[in-house]
Protein backbone atom coordinates (compact mmCIF):
# COMPACT_ATOMS: atom_id res chain seq x y z
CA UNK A 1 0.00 0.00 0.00
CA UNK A 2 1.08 3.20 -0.77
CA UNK A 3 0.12 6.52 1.18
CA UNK A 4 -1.01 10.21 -0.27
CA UNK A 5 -0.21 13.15 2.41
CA UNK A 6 -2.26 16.43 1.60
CA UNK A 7 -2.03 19.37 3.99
CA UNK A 8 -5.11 21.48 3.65
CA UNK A 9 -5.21 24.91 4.73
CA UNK A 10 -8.17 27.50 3.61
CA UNK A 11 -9.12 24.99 1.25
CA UNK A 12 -12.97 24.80 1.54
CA UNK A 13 -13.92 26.00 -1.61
CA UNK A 14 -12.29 23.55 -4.26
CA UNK A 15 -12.32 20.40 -1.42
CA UNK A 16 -15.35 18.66 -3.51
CA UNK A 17 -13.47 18.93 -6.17
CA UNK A 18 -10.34 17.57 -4.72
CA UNK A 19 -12.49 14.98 -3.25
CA UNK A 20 -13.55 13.83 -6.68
CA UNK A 21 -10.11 13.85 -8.00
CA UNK A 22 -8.86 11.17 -5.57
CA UNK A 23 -11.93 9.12 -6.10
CA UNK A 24 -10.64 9.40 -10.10
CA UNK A 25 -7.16 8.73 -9.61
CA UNK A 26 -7.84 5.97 -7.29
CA UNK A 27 -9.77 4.10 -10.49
CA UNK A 28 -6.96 5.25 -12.92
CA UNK A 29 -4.30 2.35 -11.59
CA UNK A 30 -2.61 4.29 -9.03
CA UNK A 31 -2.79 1.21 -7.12
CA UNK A 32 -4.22 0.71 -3.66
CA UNK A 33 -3.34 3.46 -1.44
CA UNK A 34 -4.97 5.76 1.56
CA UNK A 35 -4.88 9.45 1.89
CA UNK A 36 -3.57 11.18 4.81
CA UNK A 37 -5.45 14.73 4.92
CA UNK A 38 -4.19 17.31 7.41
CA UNK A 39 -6.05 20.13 8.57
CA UNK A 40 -3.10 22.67 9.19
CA UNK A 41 -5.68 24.78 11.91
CA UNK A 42 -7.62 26.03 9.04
CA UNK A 43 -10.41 28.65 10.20
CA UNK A 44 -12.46 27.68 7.50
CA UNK A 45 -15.19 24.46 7.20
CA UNK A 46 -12.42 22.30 5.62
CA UNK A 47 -12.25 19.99 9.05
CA UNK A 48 -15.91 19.96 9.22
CA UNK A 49 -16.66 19.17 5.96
CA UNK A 50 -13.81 16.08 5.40
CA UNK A 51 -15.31 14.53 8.54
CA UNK A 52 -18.52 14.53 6.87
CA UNK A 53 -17.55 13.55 3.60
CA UNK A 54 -14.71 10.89 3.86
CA UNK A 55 -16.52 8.27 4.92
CA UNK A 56 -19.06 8.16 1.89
CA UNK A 57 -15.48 7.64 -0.39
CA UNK A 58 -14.31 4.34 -1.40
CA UNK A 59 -11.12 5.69 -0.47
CA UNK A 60 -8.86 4.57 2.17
CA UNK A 61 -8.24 7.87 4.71
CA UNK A 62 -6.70 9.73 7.87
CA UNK A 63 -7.72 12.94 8.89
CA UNK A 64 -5.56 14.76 11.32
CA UNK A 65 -6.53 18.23 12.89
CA UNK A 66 -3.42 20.33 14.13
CA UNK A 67 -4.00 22.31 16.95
CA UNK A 68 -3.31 25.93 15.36
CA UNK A 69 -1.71 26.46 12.18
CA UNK A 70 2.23 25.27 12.02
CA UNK A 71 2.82 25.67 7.89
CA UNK A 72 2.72 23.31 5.32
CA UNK A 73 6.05 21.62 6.15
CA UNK A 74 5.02 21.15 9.41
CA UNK A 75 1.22 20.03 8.55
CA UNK A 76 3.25 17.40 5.67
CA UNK A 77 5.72 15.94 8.39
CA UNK A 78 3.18 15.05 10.56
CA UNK A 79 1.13 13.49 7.60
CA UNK A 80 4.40 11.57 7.06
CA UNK A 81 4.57 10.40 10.52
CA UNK A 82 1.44 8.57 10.49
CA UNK A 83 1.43 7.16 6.74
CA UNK A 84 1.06 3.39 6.69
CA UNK A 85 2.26 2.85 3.00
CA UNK A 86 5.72 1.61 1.89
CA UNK A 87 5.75 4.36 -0.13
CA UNK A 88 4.72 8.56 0.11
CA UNK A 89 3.68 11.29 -1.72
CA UNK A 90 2.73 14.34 -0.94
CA UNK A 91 0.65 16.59 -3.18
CA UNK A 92 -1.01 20.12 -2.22
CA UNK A 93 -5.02 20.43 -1.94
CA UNK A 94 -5.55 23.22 -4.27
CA UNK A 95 -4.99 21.10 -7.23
CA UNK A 96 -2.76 23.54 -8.86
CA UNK A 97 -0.52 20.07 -9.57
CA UNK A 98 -2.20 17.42 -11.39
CA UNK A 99 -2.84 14.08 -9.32
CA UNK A 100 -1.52 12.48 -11.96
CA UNK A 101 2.05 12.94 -10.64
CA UNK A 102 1.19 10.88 -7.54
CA UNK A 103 0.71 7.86 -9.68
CA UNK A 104 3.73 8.58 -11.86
CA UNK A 105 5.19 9.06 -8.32
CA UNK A 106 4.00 5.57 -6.94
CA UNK A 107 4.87 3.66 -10.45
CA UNK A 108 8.36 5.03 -9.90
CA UNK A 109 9.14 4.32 -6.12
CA UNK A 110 7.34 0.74 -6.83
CA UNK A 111 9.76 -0.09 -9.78
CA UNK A 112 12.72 0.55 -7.48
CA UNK A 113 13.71 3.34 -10.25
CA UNK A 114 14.29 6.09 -7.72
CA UNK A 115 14.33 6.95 -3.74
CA UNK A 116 13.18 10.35 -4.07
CA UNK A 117 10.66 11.72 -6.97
CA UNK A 118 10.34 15.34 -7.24
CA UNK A 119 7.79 17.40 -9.80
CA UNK A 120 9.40 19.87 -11.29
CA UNK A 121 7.50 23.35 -12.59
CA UNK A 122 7.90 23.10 -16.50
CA UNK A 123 5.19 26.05 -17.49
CA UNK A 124 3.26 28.22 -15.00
CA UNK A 125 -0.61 29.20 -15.70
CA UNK A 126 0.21 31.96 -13.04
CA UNK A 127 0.24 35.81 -13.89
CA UNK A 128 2.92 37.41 -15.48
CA UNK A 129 3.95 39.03 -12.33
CA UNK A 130 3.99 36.18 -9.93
CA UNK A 131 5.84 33.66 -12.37
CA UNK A 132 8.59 36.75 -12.87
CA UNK A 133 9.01 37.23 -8.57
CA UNK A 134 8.78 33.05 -8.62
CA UNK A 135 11.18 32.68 -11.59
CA UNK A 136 13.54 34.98 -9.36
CA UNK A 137 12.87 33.68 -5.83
CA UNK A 138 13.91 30.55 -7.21
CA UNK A 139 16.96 31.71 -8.95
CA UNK A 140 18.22 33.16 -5.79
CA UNK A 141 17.44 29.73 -4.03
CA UNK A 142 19.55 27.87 -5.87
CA UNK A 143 22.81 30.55 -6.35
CA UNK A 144 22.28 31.14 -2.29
CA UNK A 145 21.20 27.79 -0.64
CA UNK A 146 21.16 24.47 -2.79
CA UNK A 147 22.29 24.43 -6.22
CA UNK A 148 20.64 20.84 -6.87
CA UNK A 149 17.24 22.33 -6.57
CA UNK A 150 15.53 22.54 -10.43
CA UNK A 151 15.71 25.80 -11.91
CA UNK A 152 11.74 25.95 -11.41
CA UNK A 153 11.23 24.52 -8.06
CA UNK A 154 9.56 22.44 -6.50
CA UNK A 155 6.71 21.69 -4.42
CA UNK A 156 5.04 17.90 -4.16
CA UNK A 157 7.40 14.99 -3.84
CA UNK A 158 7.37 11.37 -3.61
CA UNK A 159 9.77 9.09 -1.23
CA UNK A 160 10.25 5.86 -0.10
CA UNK A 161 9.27 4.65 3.44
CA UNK A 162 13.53 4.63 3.91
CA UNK A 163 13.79 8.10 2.94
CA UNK A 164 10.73 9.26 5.29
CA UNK A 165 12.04 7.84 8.07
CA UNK A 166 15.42 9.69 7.64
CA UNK A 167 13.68 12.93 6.74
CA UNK A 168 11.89 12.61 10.37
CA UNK A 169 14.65 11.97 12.39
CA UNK A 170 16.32 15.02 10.98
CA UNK A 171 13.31 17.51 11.87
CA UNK A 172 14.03 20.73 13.44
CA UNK A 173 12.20 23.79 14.41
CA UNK A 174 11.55 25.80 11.26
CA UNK A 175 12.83 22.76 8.92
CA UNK A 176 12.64 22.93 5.40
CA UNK A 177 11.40 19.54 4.46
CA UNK A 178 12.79 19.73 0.29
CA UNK A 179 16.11 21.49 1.15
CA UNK A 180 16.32 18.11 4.03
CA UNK A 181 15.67 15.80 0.90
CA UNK A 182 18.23 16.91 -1.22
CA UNK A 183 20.28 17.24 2.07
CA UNK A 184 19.78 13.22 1.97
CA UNK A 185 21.19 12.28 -1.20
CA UNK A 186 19.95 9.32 -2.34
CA UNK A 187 18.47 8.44 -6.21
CA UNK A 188 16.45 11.18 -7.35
CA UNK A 189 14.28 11.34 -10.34
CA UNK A 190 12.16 14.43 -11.59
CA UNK A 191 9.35 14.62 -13.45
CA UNK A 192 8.08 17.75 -15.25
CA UNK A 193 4.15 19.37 -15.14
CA UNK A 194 2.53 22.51 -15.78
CA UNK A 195 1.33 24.31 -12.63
CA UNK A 196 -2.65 24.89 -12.96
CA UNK A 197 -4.29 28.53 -12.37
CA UNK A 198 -5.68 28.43 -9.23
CA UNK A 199 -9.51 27.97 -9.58
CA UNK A 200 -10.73 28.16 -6.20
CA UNK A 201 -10.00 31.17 -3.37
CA UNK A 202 -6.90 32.64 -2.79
CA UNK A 203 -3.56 31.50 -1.85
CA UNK A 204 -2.09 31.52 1.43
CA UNK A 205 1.43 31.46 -0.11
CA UNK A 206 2.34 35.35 0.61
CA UNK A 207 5.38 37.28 -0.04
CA UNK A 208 6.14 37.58 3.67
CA UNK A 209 5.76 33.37 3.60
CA UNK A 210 8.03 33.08 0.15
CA UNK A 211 10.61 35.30 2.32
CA UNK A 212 10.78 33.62 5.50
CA UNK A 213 10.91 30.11 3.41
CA UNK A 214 13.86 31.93 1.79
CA UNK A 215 15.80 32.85 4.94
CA UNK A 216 15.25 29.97 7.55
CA UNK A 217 16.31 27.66 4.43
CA UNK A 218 19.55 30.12 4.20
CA UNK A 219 20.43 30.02 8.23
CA UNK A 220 19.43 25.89 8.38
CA UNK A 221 21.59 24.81 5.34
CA UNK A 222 24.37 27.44 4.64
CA UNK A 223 26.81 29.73 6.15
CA UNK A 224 26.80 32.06 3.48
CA UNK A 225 25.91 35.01 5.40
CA UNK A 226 28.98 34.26 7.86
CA UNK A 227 30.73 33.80 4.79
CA UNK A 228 30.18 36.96 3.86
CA UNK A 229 30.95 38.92 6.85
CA UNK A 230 34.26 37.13 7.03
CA UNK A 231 35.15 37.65 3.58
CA UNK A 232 34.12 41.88 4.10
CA UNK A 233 35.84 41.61 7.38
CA UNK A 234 39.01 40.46 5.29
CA UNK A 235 38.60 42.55 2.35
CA UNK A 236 37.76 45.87 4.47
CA UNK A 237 41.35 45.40 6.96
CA UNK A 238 43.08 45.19 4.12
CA UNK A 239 41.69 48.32 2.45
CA UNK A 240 41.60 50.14 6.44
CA UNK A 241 45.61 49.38 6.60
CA UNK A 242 45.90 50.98 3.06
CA UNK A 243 43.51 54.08 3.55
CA UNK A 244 45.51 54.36 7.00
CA UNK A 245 48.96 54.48 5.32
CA UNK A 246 47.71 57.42 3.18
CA UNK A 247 46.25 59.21 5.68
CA UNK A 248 49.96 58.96 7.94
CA UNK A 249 51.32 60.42 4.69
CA UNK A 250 48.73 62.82 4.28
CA UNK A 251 49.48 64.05 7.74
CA UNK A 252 52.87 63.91 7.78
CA UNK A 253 53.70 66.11 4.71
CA UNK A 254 50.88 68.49 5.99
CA UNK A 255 48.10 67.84 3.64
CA UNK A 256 46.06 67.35 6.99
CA UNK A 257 45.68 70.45 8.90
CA UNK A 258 42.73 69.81 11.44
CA UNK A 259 43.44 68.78 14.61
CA UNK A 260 42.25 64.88 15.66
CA UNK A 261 41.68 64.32 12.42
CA UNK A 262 44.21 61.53 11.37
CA UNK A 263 43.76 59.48 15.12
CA UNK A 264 39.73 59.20 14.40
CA UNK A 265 40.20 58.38 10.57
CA UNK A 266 42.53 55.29 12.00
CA UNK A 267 40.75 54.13 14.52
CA UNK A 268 36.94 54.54 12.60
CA UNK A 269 38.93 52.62 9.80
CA UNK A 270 40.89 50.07 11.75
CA UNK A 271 38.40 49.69 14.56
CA UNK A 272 35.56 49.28 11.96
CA UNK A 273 36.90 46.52 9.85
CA UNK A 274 38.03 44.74 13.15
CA UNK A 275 34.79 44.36 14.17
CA UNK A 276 33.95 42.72 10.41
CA UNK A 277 36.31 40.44 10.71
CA UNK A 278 36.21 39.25 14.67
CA UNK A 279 32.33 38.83 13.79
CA UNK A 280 32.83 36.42 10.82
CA UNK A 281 35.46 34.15 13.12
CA UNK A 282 33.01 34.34 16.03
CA UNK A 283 30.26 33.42 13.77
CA UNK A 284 32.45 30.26 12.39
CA UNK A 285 32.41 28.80 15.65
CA UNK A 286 28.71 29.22 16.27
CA UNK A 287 27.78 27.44 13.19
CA UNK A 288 30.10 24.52 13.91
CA UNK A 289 28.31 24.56 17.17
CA UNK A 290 24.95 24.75 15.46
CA UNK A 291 25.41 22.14 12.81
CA UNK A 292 26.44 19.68 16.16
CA UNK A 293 23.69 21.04 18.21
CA UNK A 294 21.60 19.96 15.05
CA UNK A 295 22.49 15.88 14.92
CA UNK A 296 22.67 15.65 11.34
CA UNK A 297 24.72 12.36 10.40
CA UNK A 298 27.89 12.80 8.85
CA UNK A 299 26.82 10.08 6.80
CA UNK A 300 23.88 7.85 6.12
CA UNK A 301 24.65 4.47 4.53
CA UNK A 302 21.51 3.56 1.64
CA UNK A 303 22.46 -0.22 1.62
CA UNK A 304 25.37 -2.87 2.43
CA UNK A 305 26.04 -6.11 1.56
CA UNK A 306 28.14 -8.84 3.08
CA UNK A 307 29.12 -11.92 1.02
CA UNK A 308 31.34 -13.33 3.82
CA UNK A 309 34.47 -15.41 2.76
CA UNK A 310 34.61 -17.46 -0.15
CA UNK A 311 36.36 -20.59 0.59
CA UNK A 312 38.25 -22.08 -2.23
């Protein structure tokens, strides 16, 4: 048996017609598998109405109610957590991917083809705007966090019962349950779609959601910023000893005639790019510290064999 996790979140208006979509796909040789639906603390009728309609479906189902609302990741882990299948996927409620990649997903996993099957954006039925800020939120994404991720993104993934069980054991506060997959390794296959327009409400996928997405991916898998503050730190001594050496020049062939002036140019220059610097070490340390703090494996082994000795 395989197992379908769908958060849902403000999703009462098209949840009929998700509903009927599942009942499709379930006739369309996708295989015997149940549907895990979590209600992410939607204010809406969405809890309400799956309790009433799941059990006229010929579909096998969980329904989960979080207490408030945690996000999607969270609302998808603990989907995870209770799936019976040997294999997952995970798919969004608003339909805006076709349920056709979960069987595509299942016939993968179930051929032993892959570990890990991601869809991949191809074309966008969004508006010209919001495709333009995606098409660059993404770029950034992968020049500034992982450079694995496809150049369109992605959203709904499918994964072994091996892979889920890893992906658990790593969560964190704030985790960012793709960036953790590719984190993993393992065989990875990717299959393209076309995103749907949205047909029903509005999404709850705001800017202010796309940006924090953006940075607690950056802090959890990279130490760019730190990077960055050591390299300036660097760079900006450098420049500080340089600038200083002019200015002692400057002063002593009497370029420099107010008073003070050449002791608070050195020290705002030397003092300054000090600071940089001592804040990029410090900040070394505390993400060696962090990345302990954080039990990630240093390795994780995906099979071994042992023949024993052959006796000749």
């Amino acid at each position: 048996m395989n197992s379908l996790v769908i958060p849902v979140y403000r999703n009462e208006a098209n949840l009929d017609r998700l509903l009927a979509e599942l009942v499709k796909l379930g006739g369309r040789g996708a295989g015997e598998f149940e549907v895990v639906f979590v209600v992410d603390g939607s204010p809406d009728r969405c809890l309400q109405i799956l309790r009433e309609r799941l059990p006229t479906l010929p579909l096998r189902t969980q329904l989960l109610s979080l207490s408030r609302n945690f996000g999607s990741f969270a609302a998808i882990a603990a989907g995870l957590e209770r799936a019976r299948g040997s294999n997952m996927a995970v798919m969004s409620a608003d339909l805006q991917e076709p349920p056709e990649l979960v069987r595509r997903f299942f016939e993968i996993l179930g051929a032993g083809q892959a570990d890990i099957v991601f869809g991949v954006r191809g074309r966008r039925s969004d508006p010209w705007l919001s495709e333009i800020a995606s098409n660059m939120f993404w770029f950034l994404y992968r020049k500034l966090v992982i450079k694995d991720i496809p150049r369109g993104g992605v959203d709904v993934f499918g994964c072994t019962g091996e892979v889920r069980d890893h992906l658990l054991r790593l969560q964190g506060v704030d985790s960012n349950l793709i960036a953790l997959l590719f984190w993993l390794g393992y065989r990875r296959e990717y299959i393209v779609y076309e995103r749907q327009p949205r047909l029903e409400g509005k999404s709850a996928w705001t800017f202010g959601k796309k940006l924090r997405y953006c940075l607690n991916s950056i802090f959890n898998f990279t130490d760019l910023p730190i990077q960055l503050l050591l390299y300036s730190g660097a760079i900006a001594l450098v420049l500080a000893i340089a600038a200083s050496m002019l200015v002692v020049v400057a002063r002593l062939r009497g370029d420099i005639q107010v008073p003070g002036y050449t002791p608070i140019v050195l020290a705002t220059l030397f003092f300054g790019a000090l600071t940089s610097l001592g804040f990029g070490i410090v900040g070394q340390y505390l993400w060696l510290s962090l990345q302990v703090s954080r039990r990630r494996p240093n390795y994780i082994v995906h099979s071994a064999e042992d023949h024993g000795t052959k006796h000749l």
